[in-house]
Protein backbone atom coordinates (compact mmCIF):
# COMPACT_ATOMS: atom_id res chain seq x y z
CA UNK A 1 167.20 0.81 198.39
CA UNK A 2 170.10 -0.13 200.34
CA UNK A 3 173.12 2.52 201.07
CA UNK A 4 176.39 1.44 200.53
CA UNK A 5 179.31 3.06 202.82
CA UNK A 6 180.87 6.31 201.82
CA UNK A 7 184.35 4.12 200.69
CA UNK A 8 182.28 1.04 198.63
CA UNK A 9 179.88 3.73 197.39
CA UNK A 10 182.86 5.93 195.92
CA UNK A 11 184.56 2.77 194.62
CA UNK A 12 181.30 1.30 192.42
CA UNK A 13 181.05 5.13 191.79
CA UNK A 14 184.60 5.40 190.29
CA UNK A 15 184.25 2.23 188.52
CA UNK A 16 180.43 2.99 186.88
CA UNK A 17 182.18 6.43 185.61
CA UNK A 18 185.04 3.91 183.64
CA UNK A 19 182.58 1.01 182.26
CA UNK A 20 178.86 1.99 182.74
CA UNK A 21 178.49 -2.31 181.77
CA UNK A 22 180.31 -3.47 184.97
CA UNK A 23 177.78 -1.89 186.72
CA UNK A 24 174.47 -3.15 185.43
CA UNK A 25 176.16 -6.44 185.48
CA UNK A 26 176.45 -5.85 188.99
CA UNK A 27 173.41 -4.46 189.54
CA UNK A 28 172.00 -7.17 187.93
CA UNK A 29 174.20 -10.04 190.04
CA UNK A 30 173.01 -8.70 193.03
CA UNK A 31 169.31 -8.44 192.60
CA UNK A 32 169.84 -12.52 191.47
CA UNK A 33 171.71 -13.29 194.86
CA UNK A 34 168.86 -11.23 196.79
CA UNK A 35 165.83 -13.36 194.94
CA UNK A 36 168.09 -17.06 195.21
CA UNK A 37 168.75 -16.24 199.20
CA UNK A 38 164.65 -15.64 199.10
CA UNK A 39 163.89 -18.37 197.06
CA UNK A 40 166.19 -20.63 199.30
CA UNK A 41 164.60 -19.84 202.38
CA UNK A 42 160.92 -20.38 201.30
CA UNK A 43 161.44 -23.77 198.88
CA UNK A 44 161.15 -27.34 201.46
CA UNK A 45 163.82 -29.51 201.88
CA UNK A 46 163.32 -32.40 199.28
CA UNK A 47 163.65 -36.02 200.68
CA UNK A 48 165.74 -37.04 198.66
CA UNK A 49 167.20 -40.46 198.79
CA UNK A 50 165.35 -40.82 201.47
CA UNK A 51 162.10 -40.68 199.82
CA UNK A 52 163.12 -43.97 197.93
CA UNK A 53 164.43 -45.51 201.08
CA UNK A 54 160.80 -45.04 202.50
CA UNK A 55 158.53 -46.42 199.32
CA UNK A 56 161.22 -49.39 199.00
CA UNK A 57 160.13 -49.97 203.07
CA UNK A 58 156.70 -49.63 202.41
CA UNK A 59 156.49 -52.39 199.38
CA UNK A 60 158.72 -54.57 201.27
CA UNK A 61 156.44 -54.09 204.19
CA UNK A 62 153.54 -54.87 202.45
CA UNK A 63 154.89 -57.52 200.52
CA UNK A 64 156.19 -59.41 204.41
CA UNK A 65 152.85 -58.83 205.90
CA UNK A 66 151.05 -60.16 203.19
CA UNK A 67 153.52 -63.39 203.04
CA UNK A 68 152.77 -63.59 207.14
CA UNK A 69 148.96 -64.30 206.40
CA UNK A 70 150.10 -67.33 204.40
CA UNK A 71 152.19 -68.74 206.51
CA UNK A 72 150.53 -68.23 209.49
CA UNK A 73 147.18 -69.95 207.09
CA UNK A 74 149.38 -72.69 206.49
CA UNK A 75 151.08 -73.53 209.83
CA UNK A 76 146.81 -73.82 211.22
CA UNK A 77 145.77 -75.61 208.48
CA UNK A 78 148.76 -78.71 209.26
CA UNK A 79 147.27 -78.65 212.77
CA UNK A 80 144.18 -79.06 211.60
CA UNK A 81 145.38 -82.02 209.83
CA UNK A 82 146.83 -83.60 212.37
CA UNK A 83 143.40 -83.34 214.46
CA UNK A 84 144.74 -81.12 217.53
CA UNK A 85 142.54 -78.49 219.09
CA UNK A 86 142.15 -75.29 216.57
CA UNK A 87 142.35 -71.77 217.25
CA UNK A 88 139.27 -71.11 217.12
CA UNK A 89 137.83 -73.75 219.72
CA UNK A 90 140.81 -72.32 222.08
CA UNK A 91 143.79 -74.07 221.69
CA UNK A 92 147.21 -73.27 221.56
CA UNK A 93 148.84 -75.76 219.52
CA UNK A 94 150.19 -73.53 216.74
CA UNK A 95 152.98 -72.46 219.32
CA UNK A 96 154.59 -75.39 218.69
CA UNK A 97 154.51 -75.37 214.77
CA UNK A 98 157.55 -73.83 213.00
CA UNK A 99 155.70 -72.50 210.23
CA UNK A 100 152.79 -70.49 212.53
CA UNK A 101 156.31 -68.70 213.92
CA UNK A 102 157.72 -68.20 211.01
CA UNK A 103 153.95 -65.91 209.57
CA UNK A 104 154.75 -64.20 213.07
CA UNK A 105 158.21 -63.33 212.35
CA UNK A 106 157.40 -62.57 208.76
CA UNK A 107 154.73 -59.82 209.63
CA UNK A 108 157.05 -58.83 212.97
CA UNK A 109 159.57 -58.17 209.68
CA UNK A 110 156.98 -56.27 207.95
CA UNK A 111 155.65 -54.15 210.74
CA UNK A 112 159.08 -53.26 211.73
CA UNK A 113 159.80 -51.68 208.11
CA UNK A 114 156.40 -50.07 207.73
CA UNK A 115 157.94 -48.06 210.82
CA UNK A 116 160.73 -47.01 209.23
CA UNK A 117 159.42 -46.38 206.16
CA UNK A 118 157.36 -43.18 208.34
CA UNK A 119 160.56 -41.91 209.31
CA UNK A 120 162.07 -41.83 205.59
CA UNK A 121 158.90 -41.25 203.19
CA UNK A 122 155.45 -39.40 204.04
CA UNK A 123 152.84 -40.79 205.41
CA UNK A 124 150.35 -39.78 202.49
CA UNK A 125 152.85 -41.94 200.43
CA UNK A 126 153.21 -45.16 202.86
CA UNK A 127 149.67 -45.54 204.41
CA UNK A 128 147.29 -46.43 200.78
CA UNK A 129 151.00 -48.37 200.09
CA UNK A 130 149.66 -50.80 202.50
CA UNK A 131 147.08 -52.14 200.39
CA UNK A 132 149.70 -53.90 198.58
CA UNK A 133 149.61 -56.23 201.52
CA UNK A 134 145.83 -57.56 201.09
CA UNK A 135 146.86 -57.43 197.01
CA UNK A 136 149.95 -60.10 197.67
CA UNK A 137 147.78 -62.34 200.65
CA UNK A 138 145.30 -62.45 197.43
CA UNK A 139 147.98 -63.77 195.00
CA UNK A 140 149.77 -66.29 197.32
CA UNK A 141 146.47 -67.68 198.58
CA UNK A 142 145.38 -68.57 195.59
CA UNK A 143 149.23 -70.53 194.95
CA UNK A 144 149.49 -72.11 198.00
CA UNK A 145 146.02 -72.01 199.68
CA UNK A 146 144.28 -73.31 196.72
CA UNK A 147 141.61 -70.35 197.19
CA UNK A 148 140.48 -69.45 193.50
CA UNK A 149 141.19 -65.84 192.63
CA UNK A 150 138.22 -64.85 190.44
CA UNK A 151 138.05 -62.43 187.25
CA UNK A 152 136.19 -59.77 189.81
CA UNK A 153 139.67 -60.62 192.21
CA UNK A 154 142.47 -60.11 189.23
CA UNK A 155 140.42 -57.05 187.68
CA UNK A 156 140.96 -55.92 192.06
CA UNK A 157 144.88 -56.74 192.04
CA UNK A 158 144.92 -54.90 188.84
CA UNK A 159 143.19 -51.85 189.97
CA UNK A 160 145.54 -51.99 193.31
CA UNK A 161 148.65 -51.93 191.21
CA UNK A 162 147.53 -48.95 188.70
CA UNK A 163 146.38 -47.01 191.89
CA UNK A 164 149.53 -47.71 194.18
CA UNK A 165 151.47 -46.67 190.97
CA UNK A 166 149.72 -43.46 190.41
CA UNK A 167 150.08 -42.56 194.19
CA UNK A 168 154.48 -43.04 194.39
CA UNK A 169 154.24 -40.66 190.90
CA UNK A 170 152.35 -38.02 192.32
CA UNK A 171 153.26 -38.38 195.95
CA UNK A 172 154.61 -35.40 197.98
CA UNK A 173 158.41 -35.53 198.41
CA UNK A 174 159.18 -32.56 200.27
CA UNK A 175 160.00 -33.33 203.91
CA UNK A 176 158.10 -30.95 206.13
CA UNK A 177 159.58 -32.44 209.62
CA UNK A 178 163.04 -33.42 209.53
CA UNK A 179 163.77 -33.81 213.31
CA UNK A 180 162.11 -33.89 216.59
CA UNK A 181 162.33 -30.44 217.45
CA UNK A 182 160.78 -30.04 214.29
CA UNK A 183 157.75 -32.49 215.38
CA UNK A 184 157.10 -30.17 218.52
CA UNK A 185 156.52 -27.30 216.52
CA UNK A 186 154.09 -29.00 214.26
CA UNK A 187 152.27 -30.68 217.06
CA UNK A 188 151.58 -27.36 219.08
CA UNK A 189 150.14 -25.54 215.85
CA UNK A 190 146.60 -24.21 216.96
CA UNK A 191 144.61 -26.03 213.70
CA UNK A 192 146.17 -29.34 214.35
CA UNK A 193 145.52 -29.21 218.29
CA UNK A 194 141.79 -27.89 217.29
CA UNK A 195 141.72 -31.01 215.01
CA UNK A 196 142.93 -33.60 217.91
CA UNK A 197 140.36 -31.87 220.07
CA UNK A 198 137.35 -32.41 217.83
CA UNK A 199 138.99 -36.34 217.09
CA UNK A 200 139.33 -36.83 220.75
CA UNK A 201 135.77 -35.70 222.09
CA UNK A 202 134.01 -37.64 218.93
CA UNK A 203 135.82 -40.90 219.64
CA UNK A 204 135.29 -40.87 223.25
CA UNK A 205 131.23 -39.95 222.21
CA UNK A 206 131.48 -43.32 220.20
CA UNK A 207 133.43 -45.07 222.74
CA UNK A 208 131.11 -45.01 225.96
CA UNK A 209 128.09 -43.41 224.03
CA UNK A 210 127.52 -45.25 220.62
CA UNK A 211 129.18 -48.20 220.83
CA UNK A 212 127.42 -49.84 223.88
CA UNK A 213 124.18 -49.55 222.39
CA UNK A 214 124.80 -49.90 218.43
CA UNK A 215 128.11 -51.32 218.15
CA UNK A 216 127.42 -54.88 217.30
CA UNK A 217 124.83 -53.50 214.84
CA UNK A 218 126.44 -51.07 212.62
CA UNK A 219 129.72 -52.11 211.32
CA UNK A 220 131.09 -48.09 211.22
CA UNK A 221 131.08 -47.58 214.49
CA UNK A 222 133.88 -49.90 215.82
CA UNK A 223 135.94 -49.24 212.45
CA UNK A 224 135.30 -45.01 213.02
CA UNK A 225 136.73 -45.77 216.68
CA UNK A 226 139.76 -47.68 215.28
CA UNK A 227 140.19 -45.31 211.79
CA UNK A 228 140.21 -41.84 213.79
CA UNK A 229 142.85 -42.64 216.67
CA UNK A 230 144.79 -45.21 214.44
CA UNK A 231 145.70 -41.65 212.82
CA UNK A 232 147.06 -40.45 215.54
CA UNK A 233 149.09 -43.59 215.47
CA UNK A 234 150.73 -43.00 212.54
CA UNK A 235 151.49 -39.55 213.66
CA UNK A 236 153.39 -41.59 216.71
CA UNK A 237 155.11 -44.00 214.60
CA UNK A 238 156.14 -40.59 212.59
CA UNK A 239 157.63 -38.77 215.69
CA UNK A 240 159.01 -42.23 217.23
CA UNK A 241 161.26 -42.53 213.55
CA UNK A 242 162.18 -39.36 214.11
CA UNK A 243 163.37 -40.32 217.45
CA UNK A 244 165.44 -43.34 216.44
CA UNK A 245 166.84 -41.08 213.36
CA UNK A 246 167.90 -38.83 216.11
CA UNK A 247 169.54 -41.53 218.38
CA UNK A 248 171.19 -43.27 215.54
CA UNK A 249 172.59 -39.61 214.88
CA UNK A 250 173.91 -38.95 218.45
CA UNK A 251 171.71 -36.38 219.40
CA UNK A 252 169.91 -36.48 222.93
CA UNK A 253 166.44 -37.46 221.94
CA UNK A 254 165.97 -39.46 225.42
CA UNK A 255 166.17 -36.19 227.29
CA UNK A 256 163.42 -34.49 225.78
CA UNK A 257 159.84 -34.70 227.48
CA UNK A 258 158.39 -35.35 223.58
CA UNK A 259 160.14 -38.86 223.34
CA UNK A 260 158.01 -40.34 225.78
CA UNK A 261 155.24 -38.41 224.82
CA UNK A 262 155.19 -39.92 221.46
CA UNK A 263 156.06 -43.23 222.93
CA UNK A 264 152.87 -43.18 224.92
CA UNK A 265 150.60 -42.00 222.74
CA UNK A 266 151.86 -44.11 220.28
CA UNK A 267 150.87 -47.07 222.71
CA UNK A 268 147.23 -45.88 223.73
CA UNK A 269 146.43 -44.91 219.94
CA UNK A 270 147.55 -49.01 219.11
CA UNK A 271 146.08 -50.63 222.28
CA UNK A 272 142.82 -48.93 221.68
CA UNK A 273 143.04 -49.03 217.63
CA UNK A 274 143.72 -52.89 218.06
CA UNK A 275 140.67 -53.62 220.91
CA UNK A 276 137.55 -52.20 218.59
CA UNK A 277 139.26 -53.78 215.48
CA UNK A 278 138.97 -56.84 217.29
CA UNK A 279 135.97 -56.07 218.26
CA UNK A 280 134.73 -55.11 214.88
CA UNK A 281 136.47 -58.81 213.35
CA UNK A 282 134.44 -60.67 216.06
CA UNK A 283 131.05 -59.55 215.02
CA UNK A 284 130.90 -58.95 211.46
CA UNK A 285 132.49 -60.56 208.84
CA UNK A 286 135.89 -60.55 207.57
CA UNK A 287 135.26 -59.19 203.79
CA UNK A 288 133.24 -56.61 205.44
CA UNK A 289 135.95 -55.54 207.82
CA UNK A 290 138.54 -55.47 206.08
CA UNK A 291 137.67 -53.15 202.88
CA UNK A 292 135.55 -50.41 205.41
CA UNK A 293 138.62 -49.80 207.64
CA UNK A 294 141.53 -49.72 205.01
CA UNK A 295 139.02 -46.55 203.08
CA UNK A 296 138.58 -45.08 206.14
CA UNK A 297 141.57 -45.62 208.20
CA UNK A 298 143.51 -44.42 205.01
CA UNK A 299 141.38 -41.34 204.53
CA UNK A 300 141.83 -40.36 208.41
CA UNK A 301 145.81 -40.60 207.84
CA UNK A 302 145.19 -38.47 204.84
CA UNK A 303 143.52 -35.84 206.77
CA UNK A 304 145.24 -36.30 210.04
CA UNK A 305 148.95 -35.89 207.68
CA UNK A 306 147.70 -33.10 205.39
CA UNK A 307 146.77 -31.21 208.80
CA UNK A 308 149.80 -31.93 210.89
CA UNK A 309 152.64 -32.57 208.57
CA UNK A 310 151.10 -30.05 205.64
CA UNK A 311 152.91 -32.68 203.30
CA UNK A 312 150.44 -31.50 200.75
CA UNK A 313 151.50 -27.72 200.70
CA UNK A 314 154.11 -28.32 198.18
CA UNK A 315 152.20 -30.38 195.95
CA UNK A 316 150.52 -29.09 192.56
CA UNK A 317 146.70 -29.52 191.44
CA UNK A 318 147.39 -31.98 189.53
CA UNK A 319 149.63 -34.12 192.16
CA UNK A 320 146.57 -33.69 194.37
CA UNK A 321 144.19 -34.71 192.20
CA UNK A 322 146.73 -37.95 191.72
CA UNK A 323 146.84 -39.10 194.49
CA UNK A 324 143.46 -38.68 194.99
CA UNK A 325 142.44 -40.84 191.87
CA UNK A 326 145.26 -43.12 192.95
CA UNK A 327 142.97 -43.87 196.41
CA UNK A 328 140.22 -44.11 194.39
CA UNK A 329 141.54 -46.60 192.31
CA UNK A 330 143.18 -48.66 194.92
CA UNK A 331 139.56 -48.70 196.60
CA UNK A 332 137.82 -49.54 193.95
CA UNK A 333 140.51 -52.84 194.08
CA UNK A 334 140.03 -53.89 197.73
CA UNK A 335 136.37 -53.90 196.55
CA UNK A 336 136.46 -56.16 194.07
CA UNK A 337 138.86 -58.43 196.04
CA UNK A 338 136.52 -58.85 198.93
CA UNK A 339 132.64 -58.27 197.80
CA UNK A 340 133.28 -60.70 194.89
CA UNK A 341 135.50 -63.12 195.97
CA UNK A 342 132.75 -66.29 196.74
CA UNK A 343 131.19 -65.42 193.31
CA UNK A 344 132.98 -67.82 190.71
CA UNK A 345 133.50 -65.81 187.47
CA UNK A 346 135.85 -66.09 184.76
CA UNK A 347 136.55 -65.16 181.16
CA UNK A 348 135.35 -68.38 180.25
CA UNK A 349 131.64 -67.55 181.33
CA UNK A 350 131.51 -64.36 179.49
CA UNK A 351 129.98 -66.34 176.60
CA UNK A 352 127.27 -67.55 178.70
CA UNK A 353 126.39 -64.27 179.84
CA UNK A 354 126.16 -62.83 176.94
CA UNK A 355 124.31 -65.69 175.01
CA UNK A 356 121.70 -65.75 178.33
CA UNK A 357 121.76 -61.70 178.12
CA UNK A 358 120.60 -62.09 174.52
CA UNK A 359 117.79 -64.75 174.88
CA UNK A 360 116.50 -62.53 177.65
CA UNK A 361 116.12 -59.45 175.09
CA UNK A 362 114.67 -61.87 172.76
């Protein structure tokens, strides 16, 4: 219990002896304030507005990149036409097309509000939000590309949506960093440097170990490469938001050794992340690529964000399991999209199936 001085002690004394009430009501008033200040101190910071400022980035991110594909698709394909040397046999013609510029500006557009959207929104929240982007390069292909979206493709942009949905419900929206001093006491916690040790030594083993001798082979290894330090990407593009929050604040970011930390890493992380994915789209085939590293790259940001950010601390059972099942779902999507997408199915043949089905029971 807490002593009172001699003169406040004699003057709750005086007035308990008048009205024994006024002092359980006080009693009771200050035992409130003492649990609220407690309360205050332990509850996180909500995002706020913020958190909607992020998810509307990441959709119109996804939605930009996916329109780049398109227009970049279409700008090639009027080259084509016109007979000039193609990309892929090594020319450069596209430079001079307006529509090849405009896909680049497009997904320059895009890129530069997935940023932001890690400065404003979580990263558990944005990163499986960029599967929107291979759900809306779906759509408009088959519009303007005249590539035939399939039932097994719609049942996939349907199974995108639902999941993407069920992810922004049950998405964290606490904000566990909320400057850059903030960020360098997050990135010098012991578990998260043990983690970036064990990430580090296992992608340089795969790097000069693995690859050399069974990456053009196995389609996992140059996708692990690119999935495990393209987390510590997003980590980067986390801190670097932080640092243009700061800036556009007036605080002195640029004097602070962890600026250019960030900035560097963030740089090595993409170089690298970019070089094996290249790597990985030269080899083996596109539809193959493209499903393997969005599940794992994903489930590496996941990890990497749940250890470093702890974005998940403040989150329920059941919002975990959410956004789990949301992943799952949006997975299941990307699948569907890509391992079906040369088989031509539609609701139209479900007769047949079922009338050759029966014949074969017969």
């Amino acid at each position: 219990m807490v002593r009172l001085p001699n003169q406040e002690t004699s003057i709750i004394h005086n007035a308990s002896e008048t009205n024994p009430l006024t002092t359980t009501l006080n009693m009771v008033t200050s035992n409130s304030d003492i649990n609220t200040s407690s309360s205050a101190t332990t509850e996180p910071v909500a995002y706020g507005g913020g958190f909607y400022i992020g998810l509307g980035l990441a959709v119109s991110s996804s939605i930009f990149i996916g329109g780049s594909f398109i227009l970049k698709k279409k700008g090639l394909l009027r080259l084509a036409a016109k007979g000039t040397t193609r990309a892929g046999d090594g020319g450069h013609a596209y430079l001079k097309e307006w529509m090849w510029w405009a896909g680049l500006i497009t997904m320059g557009a895009g890129e530069a509000a997935n940023f932001l959207a890690y400065a404003f929104a979580p990263a558990s929240l944005v990163t499986p939000l960029g599967a929107l982007s291979v759900l809306v390069s779906a759509v408009l292909s088959s519009y303007f590309l005249d590539e035939r979206l399939n039932l097994h493709g719609k049942m996939g942009c349907v199974l995108s949506i639902l999941g993407s949905t069920v992810i922004v419900i049950h998405a964290p929206q606490t904000e566990e960093v909320a400057d850059l001093a903030d960020m360098g006491v997050k990135l010098r916690d012991p578990i998260f440097v043990t983690y970036a040790v064990i990430v580090l030594a296992v992608s340089l083993y795969l790097i000069f170990y693995i690859a050399p001798r069974h990456g053009t082979s196995n389609v996992m290894i140059y996708i692990s490469i690119c999935s495990l330090l393209g987390a510590f990407s997003v980590s980067c593009v986390k801190g670097v938001g932080l640092v243009v929050k700061g800036a556009a604040a007036g605080d002195p970011v640029w004097l602070q050794p962890l600026t250019y930390l960030l900035i560097l890493g963030l740089i090595a992380s993409v170089s690298t992340q970019v070089n094996y994915l290249n790597k990985a789209l030269d080899v083996f085939n596109t539809s193959m690529v493209t499903p393997v590293y969005y599940v794992l790259f994903t489930t590496t940001v996941l990890l990497c964000s749940a250890i470093l950010f702890k974005e998940w601390n403040a989150m329920d059972p059941r919002s975990v399991i959410g956004m789990l099942a949301g992943f799952g779902t949006i997975v299941t999507g990307i699948f569907f999209l890509h391992a079906f997408k040369d088989i031509n199915f539609s609701l139209s043949d479900l007769p047949k199936f079922v009338k050759n089905r029966s014949e074969l029971l017969d």
